[in-house]
Protein backbone atom coordinates (compact mmCIF):
# COMPACT_ATOMS: atom_id res chain seq x y z
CA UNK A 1 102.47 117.05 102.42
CA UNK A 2 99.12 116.00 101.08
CA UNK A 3 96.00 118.09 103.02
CA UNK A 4 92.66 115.79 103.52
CA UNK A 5 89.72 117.41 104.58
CA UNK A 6 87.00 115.90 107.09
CA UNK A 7 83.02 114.95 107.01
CA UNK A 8 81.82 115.72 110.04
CA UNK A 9 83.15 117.58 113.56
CA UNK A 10 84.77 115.57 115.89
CA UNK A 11 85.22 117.98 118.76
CA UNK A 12 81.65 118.89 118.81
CA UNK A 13 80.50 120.22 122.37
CA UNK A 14 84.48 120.02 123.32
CA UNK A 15 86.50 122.31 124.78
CA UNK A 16 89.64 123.60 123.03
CA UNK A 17 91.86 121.36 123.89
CA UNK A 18 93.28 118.36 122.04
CA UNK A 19 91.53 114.75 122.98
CA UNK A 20 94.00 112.26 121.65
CA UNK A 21 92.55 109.69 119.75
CA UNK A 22 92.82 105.97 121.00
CA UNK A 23 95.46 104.74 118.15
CA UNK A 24 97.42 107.89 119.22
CA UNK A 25 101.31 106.48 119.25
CA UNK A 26 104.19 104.41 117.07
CA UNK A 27 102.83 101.29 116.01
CA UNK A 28 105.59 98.45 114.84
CA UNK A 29 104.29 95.36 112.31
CA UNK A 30 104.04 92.07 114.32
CA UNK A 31 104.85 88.61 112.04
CA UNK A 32 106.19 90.73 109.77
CA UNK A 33 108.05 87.30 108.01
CA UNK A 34 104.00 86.47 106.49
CA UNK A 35 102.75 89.58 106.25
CA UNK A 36 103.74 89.64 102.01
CA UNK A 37 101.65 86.33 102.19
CA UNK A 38 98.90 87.58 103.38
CA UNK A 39 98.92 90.77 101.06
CA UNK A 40 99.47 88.17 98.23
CA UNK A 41 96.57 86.28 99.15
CA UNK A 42 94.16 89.39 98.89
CA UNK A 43 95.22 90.41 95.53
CA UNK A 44 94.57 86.69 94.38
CA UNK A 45 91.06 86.71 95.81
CA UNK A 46 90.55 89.71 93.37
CA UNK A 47 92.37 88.99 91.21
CA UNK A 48 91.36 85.65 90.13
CA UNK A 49 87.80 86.62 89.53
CA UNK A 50 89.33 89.01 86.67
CA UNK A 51 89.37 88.23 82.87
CA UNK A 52 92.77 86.83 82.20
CA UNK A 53 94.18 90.17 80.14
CA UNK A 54 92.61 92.45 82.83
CA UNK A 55 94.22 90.75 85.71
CA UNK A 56 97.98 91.05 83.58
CA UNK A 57 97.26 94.72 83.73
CA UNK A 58 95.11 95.32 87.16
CA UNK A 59 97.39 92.97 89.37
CA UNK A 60 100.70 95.12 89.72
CA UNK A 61 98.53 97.89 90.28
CA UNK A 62 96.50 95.97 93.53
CA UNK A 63 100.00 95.14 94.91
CA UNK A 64 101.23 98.30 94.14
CA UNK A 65 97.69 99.79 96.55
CA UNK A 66 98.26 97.12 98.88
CA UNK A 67 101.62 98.04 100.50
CA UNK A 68 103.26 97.14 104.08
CA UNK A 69 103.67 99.92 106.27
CA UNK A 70 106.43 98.34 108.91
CA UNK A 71 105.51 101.34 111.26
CA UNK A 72 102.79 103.65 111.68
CA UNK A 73 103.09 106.57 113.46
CA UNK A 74 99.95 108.35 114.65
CA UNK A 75 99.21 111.46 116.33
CA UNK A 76 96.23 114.27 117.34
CA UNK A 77 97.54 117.68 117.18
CA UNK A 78 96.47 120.81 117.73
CA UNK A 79 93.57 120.97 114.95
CA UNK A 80 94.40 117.95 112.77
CA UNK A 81 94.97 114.09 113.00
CA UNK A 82 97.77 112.83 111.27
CA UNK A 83 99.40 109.38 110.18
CA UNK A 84 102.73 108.21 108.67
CA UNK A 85 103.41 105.23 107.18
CA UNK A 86 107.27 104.38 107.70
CA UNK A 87 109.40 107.81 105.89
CA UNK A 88 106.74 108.44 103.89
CA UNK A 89 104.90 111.67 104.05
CA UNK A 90 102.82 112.05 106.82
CA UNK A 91 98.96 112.67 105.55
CA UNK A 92 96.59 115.04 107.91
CA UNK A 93 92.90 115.37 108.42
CA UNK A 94 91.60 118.47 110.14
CA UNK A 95 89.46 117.60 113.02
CA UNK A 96 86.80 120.16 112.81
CA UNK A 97 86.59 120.39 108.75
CA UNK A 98 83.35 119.64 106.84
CA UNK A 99 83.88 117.41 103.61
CA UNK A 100 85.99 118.98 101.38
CA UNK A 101 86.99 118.86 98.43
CA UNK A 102 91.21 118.27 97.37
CA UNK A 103 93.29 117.73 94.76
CA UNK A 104 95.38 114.79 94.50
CA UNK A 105 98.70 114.68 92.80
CA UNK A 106 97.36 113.81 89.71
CA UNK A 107 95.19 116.88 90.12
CA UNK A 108 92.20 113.81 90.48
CA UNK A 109 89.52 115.40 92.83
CA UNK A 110 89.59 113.28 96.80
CA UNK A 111 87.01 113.61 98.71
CA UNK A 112 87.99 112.55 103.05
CA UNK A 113 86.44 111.43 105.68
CA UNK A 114 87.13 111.12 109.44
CA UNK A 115 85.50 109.80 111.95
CA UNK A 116 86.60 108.21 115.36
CA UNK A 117 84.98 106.16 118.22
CA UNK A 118 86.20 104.60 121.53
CA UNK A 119 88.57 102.41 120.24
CA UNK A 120 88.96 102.97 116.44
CA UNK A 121 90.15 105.87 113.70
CA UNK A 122 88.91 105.27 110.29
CA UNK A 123 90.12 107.15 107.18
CA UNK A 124 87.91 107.52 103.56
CA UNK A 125 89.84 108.58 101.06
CA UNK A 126 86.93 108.52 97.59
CA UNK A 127 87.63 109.92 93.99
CA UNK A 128 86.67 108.83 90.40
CA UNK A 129 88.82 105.64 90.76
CA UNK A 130 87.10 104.47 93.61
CA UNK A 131 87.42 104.12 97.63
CA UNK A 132 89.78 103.26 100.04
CA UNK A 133 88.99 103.02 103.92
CA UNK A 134 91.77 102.71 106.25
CA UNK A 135 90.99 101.64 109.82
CA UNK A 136 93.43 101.41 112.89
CA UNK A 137 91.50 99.28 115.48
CA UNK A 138 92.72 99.14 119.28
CA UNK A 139 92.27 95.53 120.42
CA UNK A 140 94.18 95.77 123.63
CA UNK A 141 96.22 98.44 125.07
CA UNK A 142 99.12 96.95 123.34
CA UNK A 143 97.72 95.46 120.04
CA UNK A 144 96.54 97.52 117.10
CA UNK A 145 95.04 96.31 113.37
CA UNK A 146 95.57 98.45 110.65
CA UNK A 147 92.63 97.34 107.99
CA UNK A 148 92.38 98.77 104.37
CA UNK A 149 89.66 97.79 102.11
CA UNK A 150 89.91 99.12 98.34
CA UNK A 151 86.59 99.69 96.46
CA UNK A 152 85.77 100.17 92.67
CA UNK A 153 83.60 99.22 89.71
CA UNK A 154 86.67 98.11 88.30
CA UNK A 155 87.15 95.25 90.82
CA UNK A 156 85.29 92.33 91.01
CA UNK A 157 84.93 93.15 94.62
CA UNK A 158 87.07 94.80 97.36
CA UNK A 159 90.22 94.03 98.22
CA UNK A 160 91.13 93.98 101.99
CA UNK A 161 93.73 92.98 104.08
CA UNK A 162 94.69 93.52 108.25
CA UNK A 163 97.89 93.53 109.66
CA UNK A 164 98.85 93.24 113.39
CA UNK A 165 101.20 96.26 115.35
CA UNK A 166 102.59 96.68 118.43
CA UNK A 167 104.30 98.92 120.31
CA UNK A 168 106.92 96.91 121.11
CA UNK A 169 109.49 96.92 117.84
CA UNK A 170 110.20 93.40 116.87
């Protein structure tokens, strides 16, 4: 299981205990049946704006980044916020860590970043290859967006897409 480290204290002024964070739960993809068209669409924007032998290489890479998690399950614990895409591995931030510094698998350096407000958890992930910011959005008590936007000088510009959960499973 992957550590990420955290810019900034979130429990500042806070008691002990754990405040669970608004997206706290298991989150199931809505319209799941267009969601690979909409992922497809996002790599095109980006991808189209490419020279023609850069986008052969750089396109199964962006669909390779821009995957469909079918669930999400998200959780505050104790000292850390964590979330799981499907069976993958879950990923944690500490809540009261300052930026820090970790390796990634590829022994790349990743810098993290959490921060959270009323209704909204976003995730930085930044290293040499660039920047990707995940977001999970409440938009009613039973509605959540998951946004991720993918930065780098290597792209033409960023690639983004939003998918819509639930907590009902479809």
């Amino acid at each position: 299981m992957k550590k990420w480290m955290v810019t900034g204290s979130l429990l500042i002024g806070l008691s002990s205990s754990v405040f669970a964070a608004p997206v706290d739960g298991q989150w199931y993809l809505q319209d799941a049946g267009s969601t690979q068209a909409k992922l497809d669409a996002a790599v095109d924007s980006v991808a189209k704006e490419m020279n023609f032998f850069v986008r052969m290489i750089a396109r199964p890479i962006l669909e390779k980044e821009a995957r469909i998690c079918h669930q999400w399950q998200l959780s505050t614990q104790a000292k850390q916020w964590q979330w799981q895409c499907d069976t993958e591995a879950a990923e944690t931030i500490p809540l009261n860590a300052n930026r820090f510094k970790t390796q990634g698998d590829d022994d790349r350096e990743i810098f993290s970043t959490f921060h959270q407000t009323a209704n909204e958890v976003d995730v930085i992930l930044e290293s040499e290859r660039g920047k990707r910011t995940n977001t999970w959005k409440m938009l009613d008590a039973n509605t959540l967006e998951y946004t991720a936007t993918l930065e780098s000088e290597k792209l033409p510009k960023p690639l983004t897409w939003t998918l819509t959960y639930t907590h009902t499973k479809p």
